[in-house]
Protein backbone atom coordinates (compact mmCIF):
# COMPACT_ATOMS: atom_id res chain seq x y z
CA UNK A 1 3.05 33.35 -3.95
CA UNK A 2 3.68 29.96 -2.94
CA UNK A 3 1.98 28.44 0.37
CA UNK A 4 2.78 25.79 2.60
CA UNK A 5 0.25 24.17 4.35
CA UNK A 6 0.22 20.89 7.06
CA UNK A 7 -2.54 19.31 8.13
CA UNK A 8 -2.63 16.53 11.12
CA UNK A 9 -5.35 14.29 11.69
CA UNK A 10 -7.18 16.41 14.60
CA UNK A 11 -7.91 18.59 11.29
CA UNK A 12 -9.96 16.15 9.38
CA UNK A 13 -11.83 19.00 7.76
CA UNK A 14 -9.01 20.44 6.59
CA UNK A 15 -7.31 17.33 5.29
CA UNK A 16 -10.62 16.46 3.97
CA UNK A 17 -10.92 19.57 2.02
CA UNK A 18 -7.63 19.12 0.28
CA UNK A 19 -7.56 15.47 -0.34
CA UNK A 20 -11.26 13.22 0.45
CA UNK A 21 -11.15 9.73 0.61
CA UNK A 22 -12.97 9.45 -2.85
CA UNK A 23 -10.02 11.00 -4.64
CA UNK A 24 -7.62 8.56 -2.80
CA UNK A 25 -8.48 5.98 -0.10
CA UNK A 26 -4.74 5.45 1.23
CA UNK A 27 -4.03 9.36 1.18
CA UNK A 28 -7.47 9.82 3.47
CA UNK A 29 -7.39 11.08 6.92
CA UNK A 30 -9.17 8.08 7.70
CA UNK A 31 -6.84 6.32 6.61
CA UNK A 32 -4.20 8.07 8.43
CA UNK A 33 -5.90 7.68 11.77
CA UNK A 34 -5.66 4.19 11.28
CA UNK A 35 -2.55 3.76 10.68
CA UNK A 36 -1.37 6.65 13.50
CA UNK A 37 -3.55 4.83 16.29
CA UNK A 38 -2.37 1.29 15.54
CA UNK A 39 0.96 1.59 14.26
CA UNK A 40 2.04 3.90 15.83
CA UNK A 41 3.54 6.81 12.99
CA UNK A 42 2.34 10.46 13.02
CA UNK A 43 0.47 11.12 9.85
CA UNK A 44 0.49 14.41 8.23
CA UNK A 45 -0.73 15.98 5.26
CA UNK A 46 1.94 18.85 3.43
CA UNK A 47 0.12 20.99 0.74
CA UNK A 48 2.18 22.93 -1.18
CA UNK A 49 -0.53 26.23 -3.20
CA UNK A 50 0.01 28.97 -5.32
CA UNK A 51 -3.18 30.51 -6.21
CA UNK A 52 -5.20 28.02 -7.89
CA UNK A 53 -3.29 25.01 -7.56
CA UNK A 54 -2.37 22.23 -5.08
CA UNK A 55 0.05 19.43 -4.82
CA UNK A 56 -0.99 17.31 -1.50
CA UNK A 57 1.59 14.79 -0.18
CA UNK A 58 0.37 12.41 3.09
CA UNK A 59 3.09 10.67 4.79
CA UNK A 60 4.00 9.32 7.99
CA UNK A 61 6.66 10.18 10.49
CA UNK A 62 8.63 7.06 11.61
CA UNK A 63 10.88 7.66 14.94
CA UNK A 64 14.44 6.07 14.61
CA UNK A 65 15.28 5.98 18.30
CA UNK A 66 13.43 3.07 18.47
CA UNK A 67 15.65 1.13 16.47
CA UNK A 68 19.10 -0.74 17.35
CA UNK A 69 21.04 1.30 15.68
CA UNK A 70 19.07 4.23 16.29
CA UNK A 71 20.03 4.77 20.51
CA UNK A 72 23.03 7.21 19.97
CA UNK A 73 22.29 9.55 17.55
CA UNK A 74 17.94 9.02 16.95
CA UNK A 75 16.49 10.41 19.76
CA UNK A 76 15.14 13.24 17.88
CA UNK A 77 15.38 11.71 14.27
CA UNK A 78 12.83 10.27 12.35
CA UNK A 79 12.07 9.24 8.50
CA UNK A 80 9.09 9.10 6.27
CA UNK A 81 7.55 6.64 4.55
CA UNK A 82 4.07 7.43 1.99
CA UNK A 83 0.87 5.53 2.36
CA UNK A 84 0.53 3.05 -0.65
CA UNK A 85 -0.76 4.69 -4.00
CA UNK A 86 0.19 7.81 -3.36
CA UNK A 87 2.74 10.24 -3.76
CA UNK A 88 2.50 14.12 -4.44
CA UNK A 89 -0.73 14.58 -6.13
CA UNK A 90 -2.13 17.26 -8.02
CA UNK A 91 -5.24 18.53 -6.81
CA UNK A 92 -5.99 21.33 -8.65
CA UNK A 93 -4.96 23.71 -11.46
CA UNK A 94 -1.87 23.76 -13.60
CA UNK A 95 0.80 22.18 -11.26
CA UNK A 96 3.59 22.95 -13.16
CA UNK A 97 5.05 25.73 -11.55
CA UNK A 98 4.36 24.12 -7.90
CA UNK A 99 6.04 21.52 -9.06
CA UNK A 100 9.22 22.79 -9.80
CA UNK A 101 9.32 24.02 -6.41
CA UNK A 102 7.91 21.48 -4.25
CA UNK A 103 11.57 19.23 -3.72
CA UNK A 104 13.41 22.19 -2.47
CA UNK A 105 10.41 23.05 -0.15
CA UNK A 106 9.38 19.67 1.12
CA UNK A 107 13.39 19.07 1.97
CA UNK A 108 13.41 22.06 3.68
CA UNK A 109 10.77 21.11 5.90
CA UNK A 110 11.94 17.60 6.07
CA UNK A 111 15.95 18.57 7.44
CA UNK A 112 14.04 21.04 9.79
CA UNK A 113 11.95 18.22 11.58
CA UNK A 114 15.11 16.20 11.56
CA UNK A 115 13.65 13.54 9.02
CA UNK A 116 17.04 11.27 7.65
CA UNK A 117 15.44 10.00 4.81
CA UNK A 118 12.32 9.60 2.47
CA UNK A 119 10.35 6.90 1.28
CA UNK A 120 7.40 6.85 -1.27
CA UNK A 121 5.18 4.67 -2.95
CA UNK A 122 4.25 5.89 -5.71
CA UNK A 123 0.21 5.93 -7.55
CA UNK A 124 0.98 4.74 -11.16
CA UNK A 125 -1.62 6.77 -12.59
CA UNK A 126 -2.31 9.90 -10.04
CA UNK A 127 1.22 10.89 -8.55
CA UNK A 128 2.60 14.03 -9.75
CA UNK A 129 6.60 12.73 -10.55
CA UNK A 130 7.19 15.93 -12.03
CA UNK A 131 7.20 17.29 -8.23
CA UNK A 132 10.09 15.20 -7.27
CA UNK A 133 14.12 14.36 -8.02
CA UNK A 134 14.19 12.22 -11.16
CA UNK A 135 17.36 10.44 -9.80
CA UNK A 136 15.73 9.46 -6.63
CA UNK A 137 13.21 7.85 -8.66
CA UNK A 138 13.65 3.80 -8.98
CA UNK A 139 11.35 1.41 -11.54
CA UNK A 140 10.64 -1.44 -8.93
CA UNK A 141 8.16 -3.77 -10.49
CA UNK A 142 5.14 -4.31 -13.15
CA UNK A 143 2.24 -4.56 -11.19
CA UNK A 144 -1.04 -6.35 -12.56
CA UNK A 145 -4.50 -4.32 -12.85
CA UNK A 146 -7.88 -5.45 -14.25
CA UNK A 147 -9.62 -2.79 -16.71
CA UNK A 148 -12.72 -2.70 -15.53
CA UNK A 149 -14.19 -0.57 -17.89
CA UNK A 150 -14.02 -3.58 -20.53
CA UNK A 151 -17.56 -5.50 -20.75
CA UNK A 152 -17.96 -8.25 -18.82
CA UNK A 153 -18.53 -10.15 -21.83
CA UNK A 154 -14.73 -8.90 -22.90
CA UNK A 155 -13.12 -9.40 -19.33
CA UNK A 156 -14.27 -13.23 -19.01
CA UNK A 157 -12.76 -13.88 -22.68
CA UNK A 158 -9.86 -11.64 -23.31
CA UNK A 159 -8.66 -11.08 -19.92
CA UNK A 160 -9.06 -14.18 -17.71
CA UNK A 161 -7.06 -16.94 -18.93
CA UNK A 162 -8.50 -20.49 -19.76
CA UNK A 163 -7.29 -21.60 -16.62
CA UNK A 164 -8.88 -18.45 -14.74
CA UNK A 165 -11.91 -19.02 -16.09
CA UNK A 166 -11.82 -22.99 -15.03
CA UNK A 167 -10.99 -22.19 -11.47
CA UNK A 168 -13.88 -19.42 -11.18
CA UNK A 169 -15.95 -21.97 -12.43
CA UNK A 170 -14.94 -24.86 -10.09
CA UNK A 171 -15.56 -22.82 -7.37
CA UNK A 172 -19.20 -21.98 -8.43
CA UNK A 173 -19.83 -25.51 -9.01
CA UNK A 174 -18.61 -26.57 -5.41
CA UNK A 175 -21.05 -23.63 -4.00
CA UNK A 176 -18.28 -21.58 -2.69
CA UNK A 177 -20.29 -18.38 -1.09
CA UNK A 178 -18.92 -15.40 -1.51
CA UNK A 179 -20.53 -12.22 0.71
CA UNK A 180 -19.75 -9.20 2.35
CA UNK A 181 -18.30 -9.38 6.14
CA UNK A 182 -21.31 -7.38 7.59
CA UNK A 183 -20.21 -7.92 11.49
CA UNK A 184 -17.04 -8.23 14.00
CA UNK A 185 -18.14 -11.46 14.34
CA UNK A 186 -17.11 -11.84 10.29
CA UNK A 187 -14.00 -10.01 11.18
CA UNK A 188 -12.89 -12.17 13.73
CA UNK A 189 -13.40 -15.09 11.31
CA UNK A 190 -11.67 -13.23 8.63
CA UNK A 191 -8.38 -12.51 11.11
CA UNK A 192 -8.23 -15.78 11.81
CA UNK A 193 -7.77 -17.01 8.34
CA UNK A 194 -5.10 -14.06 8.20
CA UNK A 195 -3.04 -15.08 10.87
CA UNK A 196 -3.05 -18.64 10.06
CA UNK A 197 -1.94 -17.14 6.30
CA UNK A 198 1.01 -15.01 8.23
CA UNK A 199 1.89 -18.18 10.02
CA UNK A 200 2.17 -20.28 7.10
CA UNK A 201 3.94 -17.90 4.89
CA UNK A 202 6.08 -17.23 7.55
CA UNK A 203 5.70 -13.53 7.01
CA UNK A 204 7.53 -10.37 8.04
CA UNK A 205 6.79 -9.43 11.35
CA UNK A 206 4.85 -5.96 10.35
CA UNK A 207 2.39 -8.20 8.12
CA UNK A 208 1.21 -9.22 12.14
CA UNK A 209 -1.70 -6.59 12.58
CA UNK A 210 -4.13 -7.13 15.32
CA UNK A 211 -7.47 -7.76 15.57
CA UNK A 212 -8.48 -4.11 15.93
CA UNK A 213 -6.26 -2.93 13.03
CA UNK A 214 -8.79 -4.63 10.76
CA UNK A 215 -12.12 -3.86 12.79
CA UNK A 216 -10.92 -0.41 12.48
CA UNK A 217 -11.26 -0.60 8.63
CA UNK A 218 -14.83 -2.11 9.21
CA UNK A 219 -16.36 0.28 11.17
CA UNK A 220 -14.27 3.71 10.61
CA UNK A 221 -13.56 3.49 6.96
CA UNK A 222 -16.82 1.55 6.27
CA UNK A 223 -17.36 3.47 2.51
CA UNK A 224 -14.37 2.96 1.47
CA UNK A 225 -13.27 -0.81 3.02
CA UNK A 226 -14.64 -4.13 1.56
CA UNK A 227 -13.88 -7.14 3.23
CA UNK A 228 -15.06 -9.68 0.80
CA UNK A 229 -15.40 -13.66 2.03
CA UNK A 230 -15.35 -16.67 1.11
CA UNK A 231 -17.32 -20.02 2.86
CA UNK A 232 -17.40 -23.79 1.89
CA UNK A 233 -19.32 -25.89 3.44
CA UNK A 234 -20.33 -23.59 6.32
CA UNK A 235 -16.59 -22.92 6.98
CA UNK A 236 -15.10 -19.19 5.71
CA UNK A 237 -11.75 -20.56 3.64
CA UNK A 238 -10.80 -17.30 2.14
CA UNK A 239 -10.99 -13.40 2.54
CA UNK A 240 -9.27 -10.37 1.29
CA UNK A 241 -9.86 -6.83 2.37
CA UNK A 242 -10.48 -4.37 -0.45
CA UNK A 243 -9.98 -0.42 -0.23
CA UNK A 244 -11.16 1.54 -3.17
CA UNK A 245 -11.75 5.09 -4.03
CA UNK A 246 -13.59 7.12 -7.05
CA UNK A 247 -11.42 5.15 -9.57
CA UNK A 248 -9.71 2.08 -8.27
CA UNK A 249 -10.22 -0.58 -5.67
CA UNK A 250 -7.21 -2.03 -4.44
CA UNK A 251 -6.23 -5.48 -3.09
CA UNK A 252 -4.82 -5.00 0.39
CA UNK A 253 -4.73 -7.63 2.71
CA UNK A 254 -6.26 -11.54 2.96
CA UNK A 255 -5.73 -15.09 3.62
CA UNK A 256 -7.19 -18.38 2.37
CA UNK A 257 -7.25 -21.75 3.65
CA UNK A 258 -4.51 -24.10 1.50
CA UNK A 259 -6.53 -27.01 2.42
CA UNK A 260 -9.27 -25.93 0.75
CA UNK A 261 -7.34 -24.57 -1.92
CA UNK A 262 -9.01 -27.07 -4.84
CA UNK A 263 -12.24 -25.20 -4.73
CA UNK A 264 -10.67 -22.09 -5.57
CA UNK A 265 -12.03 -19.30 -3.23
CA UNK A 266 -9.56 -17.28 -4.18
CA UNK A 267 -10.68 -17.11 -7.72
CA UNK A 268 -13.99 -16.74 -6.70
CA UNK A 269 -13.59 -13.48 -4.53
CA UNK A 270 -11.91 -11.46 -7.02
CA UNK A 271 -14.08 -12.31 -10.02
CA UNK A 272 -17.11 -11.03 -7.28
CA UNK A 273 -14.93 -7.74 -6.73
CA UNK A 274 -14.62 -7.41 -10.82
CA UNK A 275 -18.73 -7.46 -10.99
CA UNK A 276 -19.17 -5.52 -7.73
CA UNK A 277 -16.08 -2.54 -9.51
CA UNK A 278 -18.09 -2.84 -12.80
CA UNK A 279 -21.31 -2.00 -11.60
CA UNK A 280 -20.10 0.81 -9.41
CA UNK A 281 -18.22 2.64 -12.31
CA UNK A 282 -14.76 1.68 -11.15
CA UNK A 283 -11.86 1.94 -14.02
CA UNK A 284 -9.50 -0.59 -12.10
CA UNK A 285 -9.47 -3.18 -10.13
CA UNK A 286 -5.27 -3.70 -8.83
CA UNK A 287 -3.98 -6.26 -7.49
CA UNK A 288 -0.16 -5.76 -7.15
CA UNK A 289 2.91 -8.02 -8.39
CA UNK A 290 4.03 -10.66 -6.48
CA UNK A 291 7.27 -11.57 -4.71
CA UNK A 292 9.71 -12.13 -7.60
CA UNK A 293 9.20 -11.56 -11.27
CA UNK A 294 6.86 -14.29 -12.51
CA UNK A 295 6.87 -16.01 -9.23
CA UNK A 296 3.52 -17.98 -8.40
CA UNK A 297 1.93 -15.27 -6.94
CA UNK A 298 2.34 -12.86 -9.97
CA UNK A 299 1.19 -15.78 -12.28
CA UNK A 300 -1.67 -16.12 -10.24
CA UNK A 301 -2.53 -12.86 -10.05
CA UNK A 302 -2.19 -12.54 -14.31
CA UNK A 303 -4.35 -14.75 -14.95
CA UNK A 304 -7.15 -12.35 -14.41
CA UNK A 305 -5.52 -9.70 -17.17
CA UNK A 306 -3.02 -9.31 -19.28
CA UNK A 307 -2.99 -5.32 -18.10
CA UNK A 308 0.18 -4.00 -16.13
CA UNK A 309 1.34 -1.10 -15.06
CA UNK A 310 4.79 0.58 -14.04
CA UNK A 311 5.31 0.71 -10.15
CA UNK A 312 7.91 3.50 -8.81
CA UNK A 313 9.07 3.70 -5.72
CA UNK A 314 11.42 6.89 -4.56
CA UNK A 315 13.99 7.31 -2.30
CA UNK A 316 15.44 10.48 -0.71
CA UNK A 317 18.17 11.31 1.93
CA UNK A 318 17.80 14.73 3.29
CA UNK A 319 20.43 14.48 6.36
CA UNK A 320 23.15 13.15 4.44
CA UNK A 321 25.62 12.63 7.81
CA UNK A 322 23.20 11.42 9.99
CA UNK A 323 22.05 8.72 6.80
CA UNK A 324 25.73 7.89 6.57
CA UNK A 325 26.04 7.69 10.51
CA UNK A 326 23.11 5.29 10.80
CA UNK A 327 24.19 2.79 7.94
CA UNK A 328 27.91 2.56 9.84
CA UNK A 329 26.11 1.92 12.77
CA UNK A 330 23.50 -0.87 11.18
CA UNK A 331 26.78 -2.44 9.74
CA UNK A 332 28.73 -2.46 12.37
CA UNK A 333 25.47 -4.16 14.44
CA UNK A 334 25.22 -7.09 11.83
CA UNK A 335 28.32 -6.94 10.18
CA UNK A 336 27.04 -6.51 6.60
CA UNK A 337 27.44 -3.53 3.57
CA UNK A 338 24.62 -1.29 4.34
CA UNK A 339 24.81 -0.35 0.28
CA UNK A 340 24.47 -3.79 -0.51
CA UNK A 341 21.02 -3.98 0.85
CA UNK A 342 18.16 -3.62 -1.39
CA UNK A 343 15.83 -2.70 1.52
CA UNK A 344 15.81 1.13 2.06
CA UNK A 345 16.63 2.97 4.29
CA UNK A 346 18.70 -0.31 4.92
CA UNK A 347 19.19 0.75 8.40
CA UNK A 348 15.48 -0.58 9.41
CA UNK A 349 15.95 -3.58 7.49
CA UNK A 350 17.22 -6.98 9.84
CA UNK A 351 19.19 -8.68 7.48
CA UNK A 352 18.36 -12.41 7.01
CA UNK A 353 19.51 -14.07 3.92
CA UNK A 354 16.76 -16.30 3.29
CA UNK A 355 14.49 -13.20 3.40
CA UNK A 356 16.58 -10.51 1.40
CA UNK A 357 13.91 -10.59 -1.33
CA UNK A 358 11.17 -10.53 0.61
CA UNK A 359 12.26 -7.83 3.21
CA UNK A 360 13.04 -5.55 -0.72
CA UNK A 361 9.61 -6.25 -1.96
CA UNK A 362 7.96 -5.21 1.66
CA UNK A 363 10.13 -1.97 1.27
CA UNK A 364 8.50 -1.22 -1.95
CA UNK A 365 4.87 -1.88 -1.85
CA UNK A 366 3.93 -3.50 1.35
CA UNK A 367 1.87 -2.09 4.12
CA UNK A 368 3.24 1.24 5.69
């Protein structure tokens, strides 16, 4: 007989039980907390059981009366959006038959909390499709991973480029130190490189997270959170913040210094995360697409491996009328085709033509 059960994050024992941070760093309750004190969206984790096994889906609840177009008919409607890397996930047992069930259950429960619409990022190699609507599946991008069970020996020569392998070894000829953040005072350092990124990038508003977004990593998800730096000359010009789990340690957020781009700290922090994965028995190291197909950033990014993987997102309306009431309202607001919008649901998007590829590739990978 099928169960449903929902965990919150005042039940981290329960959460924990179902789905620990080792098994999947985004889908944690520490995680979750993180993202529900600073951001704002109510975090919950839906199990779906029968007997032996276990699909467990985290996801956060995202108000709509908030929005512009959200004052007339939002005040008690809200969507969902998934944690990065995650998705329904199989936790235990044959599946199969929970599967089959779980989109008819999880709508149920979605229409009766008033939730519009769905969103999910989806783990390439971990989420359970079979638990969801195949046509509200979407291929969005290749994504770039390094295989980190290859030997070292095999990584430096089949998997970094020439060029790769010139930059990581620029930057250990200029003495570019790479290290561990091991206090706030490294954190402030490393948000101040991040915000002068933001600034120069001229990024989406939500890529603004404050100061105690990131100290929150460092000292509540301190097994699972890496903030890896990068100094020259007594000065830190680079840092990214690593998550990782059992199996994979993800790229997640950073910054480096353009002026001090030539000695290549960039290069030099990932090729210390490949050693550091390695000797901790991780299997990937992934580290996302870019902006656009082939753009700089994805070059960049392959020149550490020529390994990619398939990134689905999914997309769900489960109140049709109040989806189709929204989107009239979002294009009456800025007079634009709410299905001509590749952001979804397009009526949080703020349209701005110079953006429109940026604000789709935020809706399908970026930070929740």
């Amino acid at each position: 007989m099928l169960k449903e059960v929902i965990y919150a994050t005042d039940d981290p024992a329960g959460w924990r039980s179902v789905l620990p941070s080792q098994e999947s760093v985004f889908g944690s309750v520490e995680f979750a907390r993180i993202v529900e004190t600073h951001l704002g969206q109510q975090a919950r984790l839906y199990v779906l059981q029968d007997q032996g096994s276990q699909i467990a889906y985290p996801f956060f609840f995202r108000p709509i009366r908030s929005l512009p177009v959200g004052n007339e008919i939002g005040d008690r409607l809200s969507d969902t959006v998934s944690p990065e890397f995650t998705g329904p996930l199989a936790r235990s047992g044959t599946v199969d038959a929970v599967a089959v069930e779980f989109p008819a259950r999880f709508s149920a429960l979605a229409a009766g909390e008033g939730v519009v619409s769905e969103f999910i990022h989806l783990h390439p190699w971990k989420a359970h499709t079979g638990a969801l609507l195949g046509d509200c599946l979407q291929f969005s991008r290749d994504i770039i991973y390094v295989d980190l069970t290859w030997p070292e020996e095999r990584l430096w020569h089949d998997s970094f480029t020439y060029a790769c392998r010139k930059n990581i070894k620029r930057s250990q000829r200029e003495n570019v130190r790479v290290f561990e953040a091991q206090t706030m005072g490294d954190i402030r350092e490393f948000y101040r490189l991040y915000i002068q990124t933001m600034n120069e990038r001229n990024a989406l508003k939500h890529y603004y997270f404050s100061l105690d977004y990131f100290a929150a990593f460092f000292e509540q998800l301190r097994d699972h959170a890496r903030f890896v730096l990068a100094e020259y000359r007594d000065q830190l010009v680079g840092g990214t913040l690593y998550l990782h789990d059992e199996d994979d340690i993800y790229s997640y957020l950073g910054g480096a210094d353009y002026a001090f781009q030539h000695v290549r700290p960039t290069n030099a922090i990932i090729y210390d995360t490949i050693l550091w994965g390695k000797q901790r028995g991780k299997k990937r190291l992934v580290l996302g697409g870019g902006y656009a197909p082939d753009d700089g950033i994805f070059r960049f990014k392959a020149s550490f491996s020529p390994e990619r993987a398939q990134f689905f997102i999914y997309k769900r309306v489960h109140l049709p009328a109040a989806y189709a009431e929204l989107c009239r309202s979002w294009s009456s607001l800025f007079g634009q085709d709410s299905q001509s919008s590749a952001y979804f649901p397009p009526y949080r998007s703020v349209p701005d033509p110079s953006r429109e590829a940026r604000d789709a590739d935020a809706a399908e990978g970026g930070p929740p």
